[in-house]
C-alpha atoms as a PDB file:
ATOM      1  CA  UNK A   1      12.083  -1.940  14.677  1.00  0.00           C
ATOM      2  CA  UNK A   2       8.537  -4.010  15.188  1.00  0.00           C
ATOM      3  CA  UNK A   3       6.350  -4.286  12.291  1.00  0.00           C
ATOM      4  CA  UNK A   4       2.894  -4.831  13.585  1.00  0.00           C
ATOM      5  CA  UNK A   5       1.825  -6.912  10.248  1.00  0.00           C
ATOM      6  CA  UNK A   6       5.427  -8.850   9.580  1.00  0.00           C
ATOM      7  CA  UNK A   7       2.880 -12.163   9.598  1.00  0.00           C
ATOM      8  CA  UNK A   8       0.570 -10.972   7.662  1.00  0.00           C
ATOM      9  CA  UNK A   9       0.881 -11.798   3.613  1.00  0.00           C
ATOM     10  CA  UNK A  10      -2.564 -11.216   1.845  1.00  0.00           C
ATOM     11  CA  UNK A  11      -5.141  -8.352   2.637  1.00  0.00           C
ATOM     12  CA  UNK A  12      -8.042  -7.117   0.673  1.00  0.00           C
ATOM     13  CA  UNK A  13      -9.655  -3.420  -0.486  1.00  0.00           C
ATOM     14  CA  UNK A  14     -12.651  -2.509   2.139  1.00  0.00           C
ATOM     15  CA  UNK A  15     -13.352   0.303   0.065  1.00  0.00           C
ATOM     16  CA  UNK A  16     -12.181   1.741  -3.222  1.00  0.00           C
ATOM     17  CA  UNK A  17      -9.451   4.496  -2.483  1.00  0.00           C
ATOM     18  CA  UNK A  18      -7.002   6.566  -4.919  1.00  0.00           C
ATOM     19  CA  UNK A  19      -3.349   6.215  -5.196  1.00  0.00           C
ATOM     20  CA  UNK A  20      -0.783   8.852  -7.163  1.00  0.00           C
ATOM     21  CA  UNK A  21       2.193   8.243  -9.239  1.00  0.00           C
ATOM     22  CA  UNK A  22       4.957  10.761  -9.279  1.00  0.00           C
ATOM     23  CA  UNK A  23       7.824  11.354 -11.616  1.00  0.00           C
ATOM     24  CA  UNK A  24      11.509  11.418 -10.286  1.00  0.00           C
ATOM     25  CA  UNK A  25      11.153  15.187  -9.698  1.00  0.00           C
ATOM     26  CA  UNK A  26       8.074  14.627  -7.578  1.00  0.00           C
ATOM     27  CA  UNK A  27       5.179  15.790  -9.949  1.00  0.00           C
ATOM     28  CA  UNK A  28       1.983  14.179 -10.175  1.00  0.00           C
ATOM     29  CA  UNK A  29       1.649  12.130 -13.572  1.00  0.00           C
ATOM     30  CA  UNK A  30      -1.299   9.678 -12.261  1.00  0.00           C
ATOM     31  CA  UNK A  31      -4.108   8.837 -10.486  1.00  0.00           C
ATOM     32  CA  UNK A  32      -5.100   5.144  -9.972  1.00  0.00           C
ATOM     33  CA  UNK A  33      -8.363   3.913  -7.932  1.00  0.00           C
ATOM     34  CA  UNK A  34      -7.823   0.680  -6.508  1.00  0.00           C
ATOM     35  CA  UNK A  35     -11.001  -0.924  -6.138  1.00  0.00           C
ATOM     36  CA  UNK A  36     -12.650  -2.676  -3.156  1.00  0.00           C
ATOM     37  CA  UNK A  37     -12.254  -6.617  -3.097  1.00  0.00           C
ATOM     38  CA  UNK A  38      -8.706  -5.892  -5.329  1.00  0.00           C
ATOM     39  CA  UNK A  39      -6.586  -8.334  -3.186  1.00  0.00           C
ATOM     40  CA  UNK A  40      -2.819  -7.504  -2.522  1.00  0.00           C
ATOM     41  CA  UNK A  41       0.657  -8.919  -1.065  1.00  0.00           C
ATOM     42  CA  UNK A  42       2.857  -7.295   1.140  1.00  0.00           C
ATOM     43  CA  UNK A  43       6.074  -7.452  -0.613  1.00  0.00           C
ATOM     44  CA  UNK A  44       8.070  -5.820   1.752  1.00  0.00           C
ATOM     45  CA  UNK A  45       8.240  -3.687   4.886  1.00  0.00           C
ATOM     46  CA  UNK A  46      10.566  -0.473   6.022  1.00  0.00           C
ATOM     47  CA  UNK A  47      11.107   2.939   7.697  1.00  0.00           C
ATOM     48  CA  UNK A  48      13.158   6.260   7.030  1.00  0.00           C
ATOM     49  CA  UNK A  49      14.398   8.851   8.462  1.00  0.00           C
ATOM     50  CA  UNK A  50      12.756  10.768   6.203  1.00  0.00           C
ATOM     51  CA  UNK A  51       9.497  10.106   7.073  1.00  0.00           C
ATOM     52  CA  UNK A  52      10.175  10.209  11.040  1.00  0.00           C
ATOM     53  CA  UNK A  53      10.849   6.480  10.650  1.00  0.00           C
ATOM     54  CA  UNK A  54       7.255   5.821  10.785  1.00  0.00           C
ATOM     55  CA  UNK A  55       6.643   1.617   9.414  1.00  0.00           C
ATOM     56  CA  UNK A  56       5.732   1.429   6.065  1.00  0.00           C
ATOM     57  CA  UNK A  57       4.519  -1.449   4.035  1.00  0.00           C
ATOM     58  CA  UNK A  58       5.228  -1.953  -0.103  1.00  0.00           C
ATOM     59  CA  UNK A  59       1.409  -4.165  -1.260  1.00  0.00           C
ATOM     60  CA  UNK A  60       1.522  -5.445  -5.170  1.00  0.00           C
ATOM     61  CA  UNK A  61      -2.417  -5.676  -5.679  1.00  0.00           C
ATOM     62  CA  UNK A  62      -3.987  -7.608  -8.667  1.00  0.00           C
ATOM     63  CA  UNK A  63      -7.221  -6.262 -10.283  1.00  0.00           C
ATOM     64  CA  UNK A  64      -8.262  -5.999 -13.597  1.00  0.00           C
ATOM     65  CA  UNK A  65      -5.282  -7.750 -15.463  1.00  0.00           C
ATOM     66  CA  UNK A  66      -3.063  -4.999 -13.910  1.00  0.00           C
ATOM     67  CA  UNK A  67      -0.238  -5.577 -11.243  1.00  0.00           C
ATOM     68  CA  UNK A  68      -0.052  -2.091  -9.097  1.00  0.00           C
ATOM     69  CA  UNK A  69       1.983  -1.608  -6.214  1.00  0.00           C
ATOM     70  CA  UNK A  70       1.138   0.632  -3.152  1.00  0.00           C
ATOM     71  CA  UNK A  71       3.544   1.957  -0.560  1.00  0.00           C
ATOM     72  CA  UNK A  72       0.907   2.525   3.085  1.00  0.00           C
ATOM     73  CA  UNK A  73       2.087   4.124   6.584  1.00  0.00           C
ATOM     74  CA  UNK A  74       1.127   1.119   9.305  1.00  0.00           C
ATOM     75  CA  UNK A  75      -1.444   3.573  10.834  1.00  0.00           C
ATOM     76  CA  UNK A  76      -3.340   3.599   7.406  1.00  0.00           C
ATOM     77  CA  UNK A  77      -3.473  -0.004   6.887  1.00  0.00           C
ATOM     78  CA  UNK A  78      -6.974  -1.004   8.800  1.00  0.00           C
ATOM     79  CA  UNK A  79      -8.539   2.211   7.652  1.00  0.00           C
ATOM     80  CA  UNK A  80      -8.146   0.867   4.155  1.00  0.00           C
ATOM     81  CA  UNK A  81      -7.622  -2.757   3.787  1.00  0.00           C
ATOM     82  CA  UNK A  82      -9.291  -6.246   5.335  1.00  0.00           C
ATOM     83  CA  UNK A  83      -6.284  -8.654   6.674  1.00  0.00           C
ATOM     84  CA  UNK A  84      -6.953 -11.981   4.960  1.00  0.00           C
END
């Protein structure tokens, strides 16, 4: 499997965009904004059968005195963040 960001460590928010947290049973119990200039790590890169094995990337981003982490589909990645 090819990752087409493997070399890429830090990227940063273009725009602010919402993430959601679910419980173990699936259920929404959050929404989180992630604001534009947050900047993030890639921590770690994957694919599943459950998902059609599409590339997936796992960001921590720092804003605010909070540590969130993000899981984004490779196709998503420009649409959302700047590669830095």
């Amino acid at each position: 499997m090819e990752y087409k960001y493997e070399n890429i460590e830090n990227v940063e928010v273009k725009q602010d965009f919402e993430v959601y947290k679910h419980d173990e049973d699936g259920e929404l119990i959050d929404t989180l904004v992630i604001p534009k200039g947050a900047i993030g790590v890639i921590e770690s890169m994957g694919c599943s059968s459950t998902d059609g094995f599409r590339n997936h990337y796992d960001f921590l981003f720092t804003f605010d005195g909070q540590k969130v982490e993000v899981g984004l589909y490779e196709d998503k990645i420009e649409g959302f963040l700047v590669l830095i």
